[in-house]
N, C-alpha and C. Protein backbone atom coordinates (compact mmCIF):
# COMPACT_ATOMS: atom_id res chain seq x y z
N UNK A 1 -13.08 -21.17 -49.97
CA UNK A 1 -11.80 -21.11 -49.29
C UNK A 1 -11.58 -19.72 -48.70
N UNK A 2 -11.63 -18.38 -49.44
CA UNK A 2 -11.59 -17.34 -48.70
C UNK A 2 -12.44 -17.12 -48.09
N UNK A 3 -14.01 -17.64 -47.86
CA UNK A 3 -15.10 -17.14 -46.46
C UNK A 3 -14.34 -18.04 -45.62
N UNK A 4 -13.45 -19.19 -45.68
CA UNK A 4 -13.01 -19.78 -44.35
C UNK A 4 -11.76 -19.00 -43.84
N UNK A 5 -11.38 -18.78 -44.69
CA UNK A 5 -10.05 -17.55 -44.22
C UNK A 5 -10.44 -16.38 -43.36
N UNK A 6 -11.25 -15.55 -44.26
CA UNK A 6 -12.09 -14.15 -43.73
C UNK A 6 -13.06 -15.21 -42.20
N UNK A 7 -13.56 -16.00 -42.21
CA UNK A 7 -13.76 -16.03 -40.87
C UNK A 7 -13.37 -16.32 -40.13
N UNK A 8 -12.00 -17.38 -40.19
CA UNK A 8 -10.93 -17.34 -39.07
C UNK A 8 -9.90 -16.20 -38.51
N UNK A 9 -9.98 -15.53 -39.55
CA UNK A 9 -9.71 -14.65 -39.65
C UNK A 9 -10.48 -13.53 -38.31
N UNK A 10 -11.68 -13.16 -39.21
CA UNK A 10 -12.52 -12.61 -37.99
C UNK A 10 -12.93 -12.80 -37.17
N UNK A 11 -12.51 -13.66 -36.47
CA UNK A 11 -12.41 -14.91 -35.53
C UNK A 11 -11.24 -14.55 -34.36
N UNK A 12 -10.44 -14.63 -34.86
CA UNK A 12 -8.97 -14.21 -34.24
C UNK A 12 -9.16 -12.74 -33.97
N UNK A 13 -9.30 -11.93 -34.76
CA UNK A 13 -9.71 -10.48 -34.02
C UNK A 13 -10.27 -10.33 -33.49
N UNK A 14 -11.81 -11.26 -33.76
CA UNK A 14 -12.30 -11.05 -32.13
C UNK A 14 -12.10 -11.18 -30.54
N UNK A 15 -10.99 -12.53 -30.78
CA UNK A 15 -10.95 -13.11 -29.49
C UNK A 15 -9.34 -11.87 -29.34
N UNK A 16 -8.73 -11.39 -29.98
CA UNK A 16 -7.21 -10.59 -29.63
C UNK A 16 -7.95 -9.47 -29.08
N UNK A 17 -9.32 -8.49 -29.97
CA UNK A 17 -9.56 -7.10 -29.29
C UNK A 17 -10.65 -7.63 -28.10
N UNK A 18 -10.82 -8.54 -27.85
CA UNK A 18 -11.77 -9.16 -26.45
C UNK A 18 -11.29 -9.15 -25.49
N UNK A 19 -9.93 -9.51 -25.56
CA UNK A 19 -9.44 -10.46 -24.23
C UNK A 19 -8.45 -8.57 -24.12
N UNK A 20 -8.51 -8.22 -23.16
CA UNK A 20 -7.84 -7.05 -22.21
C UNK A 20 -6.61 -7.48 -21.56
N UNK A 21 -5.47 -7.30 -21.75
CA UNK A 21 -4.55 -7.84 -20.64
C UNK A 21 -4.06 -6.79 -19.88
N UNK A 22 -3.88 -7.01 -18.62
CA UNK A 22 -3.79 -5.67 -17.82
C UNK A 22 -2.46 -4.95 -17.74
N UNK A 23 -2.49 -3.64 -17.45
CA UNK A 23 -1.31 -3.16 -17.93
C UNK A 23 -0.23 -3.83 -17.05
N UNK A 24 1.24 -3.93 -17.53
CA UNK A 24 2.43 -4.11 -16.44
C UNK A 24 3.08 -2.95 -15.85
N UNK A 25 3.22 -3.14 -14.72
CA UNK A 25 3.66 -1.37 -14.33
C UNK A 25 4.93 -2.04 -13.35
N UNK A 26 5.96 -1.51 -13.75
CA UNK A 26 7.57 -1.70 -12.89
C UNK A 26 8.36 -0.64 -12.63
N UNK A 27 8.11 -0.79 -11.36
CA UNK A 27 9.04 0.21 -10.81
C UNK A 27 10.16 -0.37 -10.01
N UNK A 28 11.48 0.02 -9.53
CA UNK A 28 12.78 0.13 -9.68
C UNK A 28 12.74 0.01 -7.74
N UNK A 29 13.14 -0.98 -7.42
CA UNK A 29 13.35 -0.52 -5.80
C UNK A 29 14.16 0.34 -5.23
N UNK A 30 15.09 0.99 -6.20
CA UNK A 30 15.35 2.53 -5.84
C UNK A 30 14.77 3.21 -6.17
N UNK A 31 13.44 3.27 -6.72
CA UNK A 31 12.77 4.48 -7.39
C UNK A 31 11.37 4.15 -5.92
N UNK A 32 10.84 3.12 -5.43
CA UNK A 32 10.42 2.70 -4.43
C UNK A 32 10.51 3.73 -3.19
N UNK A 33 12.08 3.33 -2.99
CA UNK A 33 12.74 3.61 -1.95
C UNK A 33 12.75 5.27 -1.49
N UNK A 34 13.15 5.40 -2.33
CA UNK A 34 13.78 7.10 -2.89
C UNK A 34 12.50 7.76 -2.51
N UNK A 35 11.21 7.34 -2.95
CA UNK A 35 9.85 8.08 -2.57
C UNK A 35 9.35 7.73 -1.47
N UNK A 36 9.85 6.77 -1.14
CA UNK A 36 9.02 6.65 0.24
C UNK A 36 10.69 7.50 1.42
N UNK A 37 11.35 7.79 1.57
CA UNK A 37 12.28 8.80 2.01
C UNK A 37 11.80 9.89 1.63
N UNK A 38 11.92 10.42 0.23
CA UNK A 38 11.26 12.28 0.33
C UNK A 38 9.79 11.71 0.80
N UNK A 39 9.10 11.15 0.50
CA UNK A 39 7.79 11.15 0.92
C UNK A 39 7.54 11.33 2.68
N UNK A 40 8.75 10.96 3.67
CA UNK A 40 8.53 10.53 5.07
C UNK A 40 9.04 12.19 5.36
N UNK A 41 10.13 12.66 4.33
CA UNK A 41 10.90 14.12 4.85
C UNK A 41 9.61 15.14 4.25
N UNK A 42 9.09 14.87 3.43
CA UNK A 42 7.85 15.77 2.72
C UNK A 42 6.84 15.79 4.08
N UNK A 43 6.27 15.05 4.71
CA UNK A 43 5.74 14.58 6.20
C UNK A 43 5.94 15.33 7.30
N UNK A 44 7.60 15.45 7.51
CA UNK A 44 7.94 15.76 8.86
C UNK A 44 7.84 17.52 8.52
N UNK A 45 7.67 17.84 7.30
CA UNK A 45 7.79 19.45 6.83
C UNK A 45 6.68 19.51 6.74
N UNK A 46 5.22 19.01 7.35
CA UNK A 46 3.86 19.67 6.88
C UNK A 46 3.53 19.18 5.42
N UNK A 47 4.43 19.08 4.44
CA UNK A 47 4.03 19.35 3.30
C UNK A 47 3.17 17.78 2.72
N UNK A 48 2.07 17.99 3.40
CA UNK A 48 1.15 17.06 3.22
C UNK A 48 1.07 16.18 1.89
N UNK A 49 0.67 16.85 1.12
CA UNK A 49 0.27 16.50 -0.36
C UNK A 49 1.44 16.26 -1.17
N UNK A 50 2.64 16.81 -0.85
CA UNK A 50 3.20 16.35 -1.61
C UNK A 50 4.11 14.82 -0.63
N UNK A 51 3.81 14.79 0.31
CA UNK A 51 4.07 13.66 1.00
C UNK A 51 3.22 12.44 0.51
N UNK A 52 2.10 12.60 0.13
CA UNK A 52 1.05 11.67 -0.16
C UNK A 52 1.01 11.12 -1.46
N UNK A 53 1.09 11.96 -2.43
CA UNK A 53 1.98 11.50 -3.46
C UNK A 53 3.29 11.01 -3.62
N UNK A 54 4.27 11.24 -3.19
CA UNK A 54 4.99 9.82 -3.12
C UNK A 54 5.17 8.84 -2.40
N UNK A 55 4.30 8.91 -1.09
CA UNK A 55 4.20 7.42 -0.59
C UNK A 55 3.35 6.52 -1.09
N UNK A 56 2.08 6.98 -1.52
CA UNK A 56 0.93 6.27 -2.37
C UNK A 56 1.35 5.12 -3.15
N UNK A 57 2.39 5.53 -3.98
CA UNK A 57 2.77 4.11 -4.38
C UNK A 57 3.64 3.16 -4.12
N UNK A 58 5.03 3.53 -3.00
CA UNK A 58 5.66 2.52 -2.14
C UNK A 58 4.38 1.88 -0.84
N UNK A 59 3.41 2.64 -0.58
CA UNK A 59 2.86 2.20 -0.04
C UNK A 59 1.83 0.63 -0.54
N UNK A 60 1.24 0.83 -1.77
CA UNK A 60 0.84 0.10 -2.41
C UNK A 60 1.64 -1.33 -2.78
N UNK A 61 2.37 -0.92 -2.92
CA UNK A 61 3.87 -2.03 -3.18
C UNK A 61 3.96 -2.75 -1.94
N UNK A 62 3.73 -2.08 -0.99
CA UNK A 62 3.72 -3.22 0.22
C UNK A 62 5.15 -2.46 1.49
N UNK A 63 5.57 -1.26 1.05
CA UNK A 63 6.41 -0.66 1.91
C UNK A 63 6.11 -0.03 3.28
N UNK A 64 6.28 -1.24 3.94
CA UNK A 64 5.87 -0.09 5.44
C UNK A 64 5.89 1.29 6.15
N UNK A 65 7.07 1.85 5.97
CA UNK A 65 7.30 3.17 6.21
C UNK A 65 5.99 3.99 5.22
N UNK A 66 5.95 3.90 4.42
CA UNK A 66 4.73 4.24 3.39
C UNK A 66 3.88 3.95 4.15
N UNK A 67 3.47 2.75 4.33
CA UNK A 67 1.92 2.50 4.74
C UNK A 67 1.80 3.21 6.76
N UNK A 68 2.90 3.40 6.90
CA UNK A 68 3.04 3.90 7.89
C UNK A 68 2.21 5.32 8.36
N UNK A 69 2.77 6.40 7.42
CA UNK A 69 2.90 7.74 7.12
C UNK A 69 1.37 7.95 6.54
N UNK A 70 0.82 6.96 5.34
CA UNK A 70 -0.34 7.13 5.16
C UNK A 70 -1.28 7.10 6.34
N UNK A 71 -1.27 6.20 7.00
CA UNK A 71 -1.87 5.51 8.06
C UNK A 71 -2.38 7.03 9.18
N UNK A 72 -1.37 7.75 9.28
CA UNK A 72 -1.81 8.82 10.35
C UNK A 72 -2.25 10.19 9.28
N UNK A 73 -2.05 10.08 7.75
CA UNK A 73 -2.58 10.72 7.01
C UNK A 73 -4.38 10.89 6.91
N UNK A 74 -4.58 9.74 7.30
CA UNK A 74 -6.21 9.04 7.04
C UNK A 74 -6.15 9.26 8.52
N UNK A 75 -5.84 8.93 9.49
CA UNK A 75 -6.63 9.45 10.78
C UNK A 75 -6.23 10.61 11.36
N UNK A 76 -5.52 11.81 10.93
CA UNK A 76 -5.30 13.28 11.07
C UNK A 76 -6.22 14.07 10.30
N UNK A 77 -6.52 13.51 8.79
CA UNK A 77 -7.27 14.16 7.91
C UNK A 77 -6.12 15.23 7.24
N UNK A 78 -5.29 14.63 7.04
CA UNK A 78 -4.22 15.36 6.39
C UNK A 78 -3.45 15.39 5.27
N UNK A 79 -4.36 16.26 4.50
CA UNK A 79 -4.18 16.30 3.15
C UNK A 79 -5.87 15.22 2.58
N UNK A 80 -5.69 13.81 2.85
CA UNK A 80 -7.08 13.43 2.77
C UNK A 80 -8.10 13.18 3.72
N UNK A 81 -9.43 12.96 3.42
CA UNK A 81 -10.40 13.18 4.19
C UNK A 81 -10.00 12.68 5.01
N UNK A 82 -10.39 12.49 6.82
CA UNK A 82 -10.10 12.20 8.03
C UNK A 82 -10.87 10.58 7.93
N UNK A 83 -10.57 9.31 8.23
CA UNK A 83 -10.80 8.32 8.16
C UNK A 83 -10.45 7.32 9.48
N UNK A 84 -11.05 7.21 10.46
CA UNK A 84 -10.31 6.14 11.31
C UNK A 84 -10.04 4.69 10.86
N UNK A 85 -11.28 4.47 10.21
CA UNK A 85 -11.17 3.14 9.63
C UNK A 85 -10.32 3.08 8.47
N UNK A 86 -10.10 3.80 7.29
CA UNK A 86 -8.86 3.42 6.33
C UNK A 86 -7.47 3.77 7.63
N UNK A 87 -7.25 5.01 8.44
CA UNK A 87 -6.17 4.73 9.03
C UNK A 87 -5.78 3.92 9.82
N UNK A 88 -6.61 3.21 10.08
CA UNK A 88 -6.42 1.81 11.00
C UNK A 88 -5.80 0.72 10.08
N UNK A 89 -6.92 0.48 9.06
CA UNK A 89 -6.36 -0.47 7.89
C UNK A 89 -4.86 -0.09 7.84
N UNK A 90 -4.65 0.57 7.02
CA UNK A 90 -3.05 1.13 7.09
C UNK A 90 -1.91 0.48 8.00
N UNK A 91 -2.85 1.20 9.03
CA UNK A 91 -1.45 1.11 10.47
C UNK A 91 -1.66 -0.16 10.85
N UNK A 92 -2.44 -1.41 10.52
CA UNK A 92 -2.49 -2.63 10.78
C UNK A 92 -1.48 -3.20 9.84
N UNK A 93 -1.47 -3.27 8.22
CA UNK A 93 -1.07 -3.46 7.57
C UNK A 93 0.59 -3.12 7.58
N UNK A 94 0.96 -1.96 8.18
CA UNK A 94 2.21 -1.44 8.61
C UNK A 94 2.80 -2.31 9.87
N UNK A 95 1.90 -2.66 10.78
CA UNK A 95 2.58 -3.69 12.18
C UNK A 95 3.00 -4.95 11.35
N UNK A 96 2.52 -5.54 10.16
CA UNK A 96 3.03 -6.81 10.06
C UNK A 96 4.70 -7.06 9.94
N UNK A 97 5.27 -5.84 10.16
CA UNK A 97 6.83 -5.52 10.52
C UNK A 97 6.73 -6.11 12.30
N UNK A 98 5.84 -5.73 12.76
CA UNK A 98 5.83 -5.88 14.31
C UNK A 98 6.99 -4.84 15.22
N UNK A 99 7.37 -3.79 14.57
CA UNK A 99 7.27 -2.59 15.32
C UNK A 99 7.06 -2.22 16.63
N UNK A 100 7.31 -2.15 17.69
CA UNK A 100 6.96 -2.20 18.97
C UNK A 100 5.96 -1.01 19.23
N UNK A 101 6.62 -0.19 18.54
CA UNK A 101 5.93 1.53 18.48
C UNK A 101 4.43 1.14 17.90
N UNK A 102 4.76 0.67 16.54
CA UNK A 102 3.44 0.99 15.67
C UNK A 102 2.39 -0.10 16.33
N UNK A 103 2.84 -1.44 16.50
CA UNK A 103 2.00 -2.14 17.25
C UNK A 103 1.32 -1.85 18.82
N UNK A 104 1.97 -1.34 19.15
CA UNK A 104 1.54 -0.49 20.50
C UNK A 104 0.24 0.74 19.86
N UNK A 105 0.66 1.90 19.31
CA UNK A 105 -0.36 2.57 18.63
C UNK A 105 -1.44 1.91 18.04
N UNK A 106 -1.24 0.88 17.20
CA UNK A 106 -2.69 0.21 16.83
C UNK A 106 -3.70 -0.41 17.92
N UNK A 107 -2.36 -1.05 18.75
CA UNK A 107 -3.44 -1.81 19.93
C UNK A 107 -4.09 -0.72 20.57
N UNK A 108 -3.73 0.19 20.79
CA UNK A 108 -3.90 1.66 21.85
C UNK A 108 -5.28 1.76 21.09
N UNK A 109 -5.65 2.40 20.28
CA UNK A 109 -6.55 2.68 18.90
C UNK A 109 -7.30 1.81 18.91
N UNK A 110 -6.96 0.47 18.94
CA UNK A 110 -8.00 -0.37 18.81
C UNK A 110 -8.73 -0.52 19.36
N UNK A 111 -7.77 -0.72 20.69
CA UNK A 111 -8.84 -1.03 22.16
C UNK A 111 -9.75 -0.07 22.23
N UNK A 112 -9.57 1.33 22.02
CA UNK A 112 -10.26 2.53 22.86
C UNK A 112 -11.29 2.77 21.46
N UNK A 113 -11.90 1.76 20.44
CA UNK A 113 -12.75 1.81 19.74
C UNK A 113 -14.09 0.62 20.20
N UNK A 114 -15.19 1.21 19.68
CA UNK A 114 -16.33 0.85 20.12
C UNK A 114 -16.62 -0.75 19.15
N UNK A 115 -17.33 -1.56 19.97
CA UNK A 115 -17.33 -3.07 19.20
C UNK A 115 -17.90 -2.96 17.81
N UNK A 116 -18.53 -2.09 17.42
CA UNK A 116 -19.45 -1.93 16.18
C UNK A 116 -18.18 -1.42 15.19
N UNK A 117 -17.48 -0.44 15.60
CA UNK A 117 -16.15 0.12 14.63
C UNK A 117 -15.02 -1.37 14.80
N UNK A 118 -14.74 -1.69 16.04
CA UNK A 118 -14.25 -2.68 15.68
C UNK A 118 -14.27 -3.68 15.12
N UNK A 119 -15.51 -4.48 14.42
CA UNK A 119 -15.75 -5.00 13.21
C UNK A 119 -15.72 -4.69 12.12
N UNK A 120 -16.05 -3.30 11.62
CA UNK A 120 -15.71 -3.07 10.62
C UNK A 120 -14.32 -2.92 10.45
N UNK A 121 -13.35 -2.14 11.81
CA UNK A 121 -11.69 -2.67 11.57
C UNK A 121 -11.07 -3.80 11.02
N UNK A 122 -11.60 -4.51 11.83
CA UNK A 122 -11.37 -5.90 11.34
C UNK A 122 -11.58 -6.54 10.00
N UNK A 123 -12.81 -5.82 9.13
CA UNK A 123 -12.98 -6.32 8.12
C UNK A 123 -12.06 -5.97 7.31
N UNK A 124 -11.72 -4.69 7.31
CA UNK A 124 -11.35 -4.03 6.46
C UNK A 124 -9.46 -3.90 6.59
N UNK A 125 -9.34 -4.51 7.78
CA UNK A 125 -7.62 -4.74 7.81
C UNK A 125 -7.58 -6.79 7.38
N UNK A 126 -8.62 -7.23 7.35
CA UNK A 126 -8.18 -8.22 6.57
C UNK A 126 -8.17 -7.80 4.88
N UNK A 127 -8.89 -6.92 4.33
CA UNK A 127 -9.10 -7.01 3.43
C UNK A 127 -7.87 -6.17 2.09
N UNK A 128 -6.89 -5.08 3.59
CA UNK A 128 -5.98 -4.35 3.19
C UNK A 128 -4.34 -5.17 3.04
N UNK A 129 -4.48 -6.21 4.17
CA UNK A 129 -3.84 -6.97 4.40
C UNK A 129 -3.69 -8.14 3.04
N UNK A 130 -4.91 -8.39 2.31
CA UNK A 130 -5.11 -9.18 1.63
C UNK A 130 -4.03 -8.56 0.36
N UNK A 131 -4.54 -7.23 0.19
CA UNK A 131 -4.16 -6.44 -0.83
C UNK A 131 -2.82 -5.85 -0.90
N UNK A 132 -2.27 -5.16 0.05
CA UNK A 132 -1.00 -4.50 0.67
C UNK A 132 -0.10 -4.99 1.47
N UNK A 133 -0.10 -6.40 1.96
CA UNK A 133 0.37 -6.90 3.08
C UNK A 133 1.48 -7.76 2.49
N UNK A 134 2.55 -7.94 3.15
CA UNK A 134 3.97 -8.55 2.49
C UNK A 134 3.93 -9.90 1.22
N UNK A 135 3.05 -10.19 1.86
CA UNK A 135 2.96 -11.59 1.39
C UNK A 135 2.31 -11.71 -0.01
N UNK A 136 1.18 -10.70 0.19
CA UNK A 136 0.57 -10.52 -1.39
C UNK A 136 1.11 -9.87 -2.10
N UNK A 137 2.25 -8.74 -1.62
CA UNK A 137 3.01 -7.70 -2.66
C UNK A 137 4.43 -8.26 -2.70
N UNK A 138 4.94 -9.28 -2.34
CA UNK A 138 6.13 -10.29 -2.28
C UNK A 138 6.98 -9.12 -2.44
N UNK A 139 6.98 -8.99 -0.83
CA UNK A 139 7.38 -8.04 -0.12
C UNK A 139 8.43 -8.47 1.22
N UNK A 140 9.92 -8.09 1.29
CA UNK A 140 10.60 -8.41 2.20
C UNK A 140 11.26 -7.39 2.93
N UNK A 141 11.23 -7.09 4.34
CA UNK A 141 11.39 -5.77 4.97
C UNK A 141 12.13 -6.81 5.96
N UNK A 142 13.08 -5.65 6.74
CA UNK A 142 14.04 -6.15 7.69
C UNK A 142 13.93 -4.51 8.22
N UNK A 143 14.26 -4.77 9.71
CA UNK A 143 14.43 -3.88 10.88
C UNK A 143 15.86 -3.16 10.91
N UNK A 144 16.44 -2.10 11.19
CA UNK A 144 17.56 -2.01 11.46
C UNK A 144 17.80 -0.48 12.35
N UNK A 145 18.93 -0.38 13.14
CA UNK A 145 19.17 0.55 13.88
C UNK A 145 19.76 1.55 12.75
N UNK A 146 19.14 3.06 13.64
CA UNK A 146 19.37 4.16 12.77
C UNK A 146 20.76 4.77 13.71
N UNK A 147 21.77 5.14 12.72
CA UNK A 147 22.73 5.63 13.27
C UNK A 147 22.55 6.76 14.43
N UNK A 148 23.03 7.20 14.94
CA UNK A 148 22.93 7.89 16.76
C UNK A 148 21.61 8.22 16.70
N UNK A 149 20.62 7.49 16.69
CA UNK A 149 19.44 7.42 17.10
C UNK A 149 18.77 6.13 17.74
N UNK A 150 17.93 6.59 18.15
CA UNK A 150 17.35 4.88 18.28
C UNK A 150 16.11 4.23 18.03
N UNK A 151 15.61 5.45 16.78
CA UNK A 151 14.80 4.62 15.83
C UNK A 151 15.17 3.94 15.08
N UNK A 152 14.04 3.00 14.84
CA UNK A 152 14.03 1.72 13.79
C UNK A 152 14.19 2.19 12.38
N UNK A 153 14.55 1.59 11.22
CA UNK A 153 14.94 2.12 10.29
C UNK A 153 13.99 0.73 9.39
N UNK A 154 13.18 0.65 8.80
CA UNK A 154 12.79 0.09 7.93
C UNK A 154 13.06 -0.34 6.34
N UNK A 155 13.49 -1.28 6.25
CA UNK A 155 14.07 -1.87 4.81
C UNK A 155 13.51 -2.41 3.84
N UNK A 156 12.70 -2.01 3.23
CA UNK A 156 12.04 -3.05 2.41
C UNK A 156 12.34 -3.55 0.74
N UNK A 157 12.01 -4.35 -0.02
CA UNK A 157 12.37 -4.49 -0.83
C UNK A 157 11.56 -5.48 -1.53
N UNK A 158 11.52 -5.15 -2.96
CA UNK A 158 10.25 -5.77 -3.49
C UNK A 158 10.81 -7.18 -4.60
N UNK A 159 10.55 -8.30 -4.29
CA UNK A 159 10.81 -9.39 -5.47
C UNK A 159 10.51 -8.80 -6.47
N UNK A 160 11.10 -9.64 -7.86
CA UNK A 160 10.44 -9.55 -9.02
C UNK A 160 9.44 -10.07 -9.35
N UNK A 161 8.62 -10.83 -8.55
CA UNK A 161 7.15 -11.29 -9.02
C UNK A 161 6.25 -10.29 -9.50
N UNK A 162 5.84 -10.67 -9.89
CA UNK A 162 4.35 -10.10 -10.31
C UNK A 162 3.19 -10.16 -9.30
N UNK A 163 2.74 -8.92 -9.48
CA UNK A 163 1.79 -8.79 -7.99
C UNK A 163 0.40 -7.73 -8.95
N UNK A 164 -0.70 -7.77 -7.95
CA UNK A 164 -1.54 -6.86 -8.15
C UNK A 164 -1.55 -5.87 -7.36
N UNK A 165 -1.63 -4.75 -8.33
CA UNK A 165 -1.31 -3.55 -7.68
C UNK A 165 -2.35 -2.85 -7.74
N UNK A 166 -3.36 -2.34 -6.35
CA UNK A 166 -4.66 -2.00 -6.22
C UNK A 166 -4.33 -0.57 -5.81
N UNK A 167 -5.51 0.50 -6.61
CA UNK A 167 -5.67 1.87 -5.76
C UNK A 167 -5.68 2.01 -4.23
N UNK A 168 -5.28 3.44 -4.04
CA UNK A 168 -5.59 3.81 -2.47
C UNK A 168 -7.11 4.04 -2.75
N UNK A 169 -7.83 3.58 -1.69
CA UNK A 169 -8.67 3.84 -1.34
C UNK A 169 -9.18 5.51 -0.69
N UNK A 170 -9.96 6.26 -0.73
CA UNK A 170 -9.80 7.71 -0.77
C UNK A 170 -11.33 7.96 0.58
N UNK A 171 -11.67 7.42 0.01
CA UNK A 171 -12.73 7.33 1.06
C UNK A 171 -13.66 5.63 1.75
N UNK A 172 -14.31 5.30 2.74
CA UNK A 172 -14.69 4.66 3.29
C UNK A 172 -15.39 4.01 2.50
């Protein structure tokens, strides 16, 4: 009776320290928000790196303005290595707002790339899209006018679902 105990026993510990469940990580759509704002004002001041750190993770979340800001981070080489192809990914992943501006810049970019880069664009903005794109980060953004200006003002906001939340990619 106790070797059937002790091995159900050791049984059950095996399968509890086996099985990994992945961490939950929640963050606050004002805590979102809030970083991807200093993150866009960290931007317009040069201050690269510390811009990149807090968009990194509204960006990940699926926040456009984020994936925005990264986007010319990776093709300036600013702060990280210079990348056309992750900044493309990005700034593709950022038009699914449909932006007149940003969609104009991607098409611009796109076109004036060679057919061999443009496949790998392509691969790799389906694959960012897969990962970062509204739909996989149940992700809802709305457009809106910025007071006496007449930029677009980007809104986003994240459901409570549960999503996978993948690294930035750092290099190609």
């Amino acid at each position: 009776m106790k070797f059937k105990n002790l091995f159900l026993l050791s049984g059950i510990l095996l399968i509890t320290v086996g099985c990994q469940s992945t961490p939950v990580e929640r963050k606050t759509v004002l805590s979102l928000e809030l970083d991807e704002i200093s993150g866009i004002k960290s931007y317009q001041k040069g201050e690269y790196k510390k811009s990149f750190e807090l968009l990194k993770t509204p960006a990940t979340w699926g926040y456009k303005g984020s994936q925005y800001m990264i986007a010319f981070m990776f093709l300036k080489g600013q702060h990280v290595q210079q990348s056309t192809l992750l900044g493309m990914a990005w700034l593709a992943v950022a038009t699914e707002m449909e932006t007149e501006d940003w969609s104009d810049q991607y098409r611009a970019l796109y076109s004036s790339s060679p057919p061999k880069q443009k496949l790998k664009i392509d691969k790799i903005v389906e694959e960012y899209i897969r990962r970062y794109g509204m739909k996989s980060q149940h992700v809802i953004c709305k457009k809106s006018a910025t007071i006496r200006t007449r930029k677009v003002k980007h809104v986003c906001s994240k459901s409570d679902r549960l999503s996978t939340i993948y690294e930035i990619d750092l290099v190609e």
